[in-house]
Structures are given as structure tokens and as C-alpha cells.
C-alpha atoms as a PDB file:
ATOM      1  CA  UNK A   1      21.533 -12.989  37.556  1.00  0.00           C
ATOM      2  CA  UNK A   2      19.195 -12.503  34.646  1.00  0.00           C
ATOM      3  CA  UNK A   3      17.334 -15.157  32.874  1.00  0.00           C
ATOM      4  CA  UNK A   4      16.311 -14.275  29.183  1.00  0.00           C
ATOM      5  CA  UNK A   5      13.362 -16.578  27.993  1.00  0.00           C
ATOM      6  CA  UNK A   6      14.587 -17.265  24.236  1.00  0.00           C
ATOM      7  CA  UNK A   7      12.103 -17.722  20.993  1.00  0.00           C
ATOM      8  CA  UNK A   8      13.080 -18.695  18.108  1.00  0.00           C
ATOM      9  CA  UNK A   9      12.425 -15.867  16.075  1.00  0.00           C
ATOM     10  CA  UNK A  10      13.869 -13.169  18.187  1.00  0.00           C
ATOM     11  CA  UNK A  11      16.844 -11.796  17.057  1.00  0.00           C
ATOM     12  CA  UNK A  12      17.559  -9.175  19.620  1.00  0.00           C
ATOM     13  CA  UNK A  13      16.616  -8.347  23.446  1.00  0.00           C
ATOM     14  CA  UNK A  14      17.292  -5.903  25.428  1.00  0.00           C
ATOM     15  CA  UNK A  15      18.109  -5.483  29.070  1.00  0.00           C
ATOM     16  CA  UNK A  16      18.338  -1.975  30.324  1.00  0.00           C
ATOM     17  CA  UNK A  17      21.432  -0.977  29.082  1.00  0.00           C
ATOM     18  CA  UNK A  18      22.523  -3.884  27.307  1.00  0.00           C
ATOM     19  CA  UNK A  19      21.390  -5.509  24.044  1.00  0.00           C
ATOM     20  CA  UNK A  20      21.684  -9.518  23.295  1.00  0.00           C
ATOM     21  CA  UNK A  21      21.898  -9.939  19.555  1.00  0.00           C
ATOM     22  CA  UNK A  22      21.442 -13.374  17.764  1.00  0.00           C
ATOM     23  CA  UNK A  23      23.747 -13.613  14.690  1.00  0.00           C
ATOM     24  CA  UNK A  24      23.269 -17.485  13.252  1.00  0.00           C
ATOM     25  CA  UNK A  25      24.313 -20.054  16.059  1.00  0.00           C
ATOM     26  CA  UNK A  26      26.390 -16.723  18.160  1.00  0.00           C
ATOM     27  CA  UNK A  27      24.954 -14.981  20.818  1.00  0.00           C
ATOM     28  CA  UNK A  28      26.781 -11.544  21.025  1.00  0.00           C
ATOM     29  CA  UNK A  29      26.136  -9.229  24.349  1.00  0.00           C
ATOM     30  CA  UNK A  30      26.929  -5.443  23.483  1.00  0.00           C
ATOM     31  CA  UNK A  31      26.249  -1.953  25.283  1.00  0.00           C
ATOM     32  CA  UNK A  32      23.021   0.210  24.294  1.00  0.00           C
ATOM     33  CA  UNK A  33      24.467   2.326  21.681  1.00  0.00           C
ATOM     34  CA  UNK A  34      24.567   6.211  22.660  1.00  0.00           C
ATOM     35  CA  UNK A  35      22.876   8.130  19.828  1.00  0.00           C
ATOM     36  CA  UNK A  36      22.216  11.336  22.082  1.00  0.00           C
ATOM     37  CA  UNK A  37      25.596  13.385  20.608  1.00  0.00           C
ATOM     38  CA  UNK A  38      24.720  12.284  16.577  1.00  0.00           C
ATOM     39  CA  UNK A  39      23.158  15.462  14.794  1.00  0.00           C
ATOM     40  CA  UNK A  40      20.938  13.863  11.809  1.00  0.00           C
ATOM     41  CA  UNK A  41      21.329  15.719   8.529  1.00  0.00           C
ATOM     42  CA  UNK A  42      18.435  17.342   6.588  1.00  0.00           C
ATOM     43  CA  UNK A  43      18.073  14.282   4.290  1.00  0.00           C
ATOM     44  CA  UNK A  44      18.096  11.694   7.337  1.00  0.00           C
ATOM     45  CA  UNK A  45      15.348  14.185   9.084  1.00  0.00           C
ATOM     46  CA  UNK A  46      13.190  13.995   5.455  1.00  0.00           C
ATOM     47  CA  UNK A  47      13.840   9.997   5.189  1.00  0.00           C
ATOM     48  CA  UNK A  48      12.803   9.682   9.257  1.00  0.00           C
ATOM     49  CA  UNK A  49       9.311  11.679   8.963  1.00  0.00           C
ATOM     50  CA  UNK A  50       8.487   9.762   5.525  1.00  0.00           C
ATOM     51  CA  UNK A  51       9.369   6.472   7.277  1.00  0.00           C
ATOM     52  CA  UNK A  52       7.393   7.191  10.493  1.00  0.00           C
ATOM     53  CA  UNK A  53       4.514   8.632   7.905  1.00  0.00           C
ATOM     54  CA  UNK A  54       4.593   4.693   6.263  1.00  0.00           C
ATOM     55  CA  UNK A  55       4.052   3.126   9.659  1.00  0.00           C
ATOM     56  CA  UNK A  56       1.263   5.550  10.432  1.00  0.00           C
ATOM     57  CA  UNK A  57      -0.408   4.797   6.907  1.00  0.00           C
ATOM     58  CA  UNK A  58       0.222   1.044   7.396  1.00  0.00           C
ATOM     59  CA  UNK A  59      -1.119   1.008  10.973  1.00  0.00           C
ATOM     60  CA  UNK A  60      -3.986   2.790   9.927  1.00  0.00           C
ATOM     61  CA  UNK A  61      -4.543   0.338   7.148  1.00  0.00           C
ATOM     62  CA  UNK A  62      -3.811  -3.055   9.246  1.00  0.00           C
ATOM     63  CA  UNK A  63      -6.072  -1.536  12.265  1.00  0.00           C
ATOM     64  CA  UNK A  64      -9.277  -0.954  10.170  1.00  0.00           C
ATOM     65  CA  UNK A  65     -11.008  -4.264   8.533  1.00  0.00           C
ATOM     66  CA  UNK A  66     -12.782  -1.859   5.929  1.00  0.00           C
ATOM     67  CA  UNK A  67      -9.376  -0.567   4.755  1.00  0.00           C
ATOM     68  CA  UNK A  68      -7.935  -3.881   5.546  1.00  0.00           C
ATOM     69  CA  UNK A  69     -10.327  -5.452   2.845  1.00  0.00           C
ATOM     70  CA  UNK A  70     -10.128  -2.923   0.746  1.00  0.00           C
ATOM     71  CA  UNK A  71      -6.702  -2.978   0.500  1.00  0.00           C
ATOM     72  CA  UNK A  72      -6.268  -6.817   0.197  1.00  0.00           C
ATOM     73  CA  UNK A  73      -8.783  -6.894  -3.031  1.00  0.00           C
ATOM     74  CA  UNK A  74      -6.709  -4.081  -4.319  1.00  0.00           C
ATOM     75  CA  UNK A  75      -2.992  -5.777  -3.629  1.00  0.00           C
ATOM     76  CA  UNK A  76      -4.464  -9.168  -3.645  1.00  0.00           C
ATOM     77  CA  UNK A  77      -3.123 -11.901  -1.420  1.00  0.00           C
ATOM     78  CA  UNK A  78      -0.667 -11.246   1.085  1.00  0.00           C
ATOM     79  CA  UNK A  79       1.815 -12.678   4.037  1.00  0.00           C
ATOM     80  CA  UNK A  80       1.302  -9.235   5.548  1.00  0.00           C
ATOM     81  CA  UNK A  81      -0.884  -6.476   5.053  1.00  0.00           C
ATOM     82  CA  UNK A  82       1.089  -4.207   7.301  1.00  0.00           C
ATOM     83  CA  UNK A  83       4.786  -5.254   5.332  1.00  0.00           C
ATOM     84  CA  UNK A  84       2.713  -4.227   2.034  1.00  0.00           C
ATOM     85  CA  UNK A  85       1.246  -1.040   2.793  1.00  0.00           C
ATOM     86  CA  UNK A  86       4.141  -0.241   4.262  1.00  0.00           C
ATOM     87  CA  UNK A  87       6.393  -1.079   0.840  1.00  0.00           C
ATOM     88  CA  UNK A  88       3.038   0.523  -0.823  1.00  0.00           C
ATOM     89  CA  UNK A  89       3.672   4.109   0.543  1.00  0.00           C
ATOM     90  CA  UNK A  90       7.735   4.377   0.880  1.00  0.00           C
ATOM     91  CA  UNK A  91       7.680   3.182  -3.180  1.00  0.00           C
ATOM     92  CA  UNK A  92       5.272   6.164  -4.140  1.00  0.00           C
ATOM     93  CA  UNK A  93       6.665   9.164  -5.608  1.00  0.00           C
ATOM     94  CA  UNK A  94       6.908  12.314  -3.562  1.00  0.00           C
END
């Protein structure tokens, strides 16, 4: 027997192979979904690397309280620096 310690913003656990999702007042239990025989296309590969490039540029930005700062007095006030420079870089043009 497993106990799962619930929160009440967590939406979705996982157990080794199995994944407890939170939909309203339902609790639904499902398998791990298999992703090893899906072949991305080109434009999912491009959308992955610049989405992965956004968390490395909002990391960067949410880890450093020079950039933090600076960031903040350029954005002005926010619920979450991380959220915004994240938003910040995916809306840029390419």
C-alpha cells in the first residue's frame, strides 16, 4: 500500500509507473504514458530547444539578484519573475 501526502495545489503525482491526476473534485489514476516509439517532427524539435532555451534564460534571470532587479525595474511589478521572463523570451521574434 502507498500513501500519497496530498497539497492543495498539486495537480499531479507520480508513482513509478503510475501518474495520479487531480481534475476538480476527481482523482483519476492512469499509466506513465510511453513516449519512447513517437518520432518528433522538425518543427516540434525547433519549438522544444526554444522552449528549453526560455527556461534557461528565465533560470538564469530568477537565480541572479542583479538580473533579478534589473529585470523587475525593467518589467515592473510581478507575481513571478521566472513566469515573466519566461513569457519575455518565447514572445520575442526569432
Amino acid at each position: 500500500m502507498v500513501f500519497v501526502k496530498e497539497t492543495v495545489n498539486k495537480k499531479k503525482s507520480k508513482i513509478g509507473d503510475i501518474v495520479i491526476k487531480k481534475y476538480g473534485d476527481k482523482t483519476v489514476v492512469s499509466k506513465y504514458p510511453d513516449m519512447s516509439n513517437i518520432i518528433a517532427s522538425g518543427a516540434q524539435r525547433e519549438k522544444r530547444n526554444r522552449f528549453a532555451e526560455a527556461v534557461c534564460y528565465a533560470k538564469t534571470i530568477n537565480s541572479s539578484k542583479i538580473l533579478r532587479n534589473d529585470f523587475l525595474k525593467r518589467v515592473g511589478e510581478v507575481k513571478s519573475v521566472y513566469q515573466s521572463a519566461l513569457k519575455e523570451f518565447l514572445q520575442r521574434e526569432l
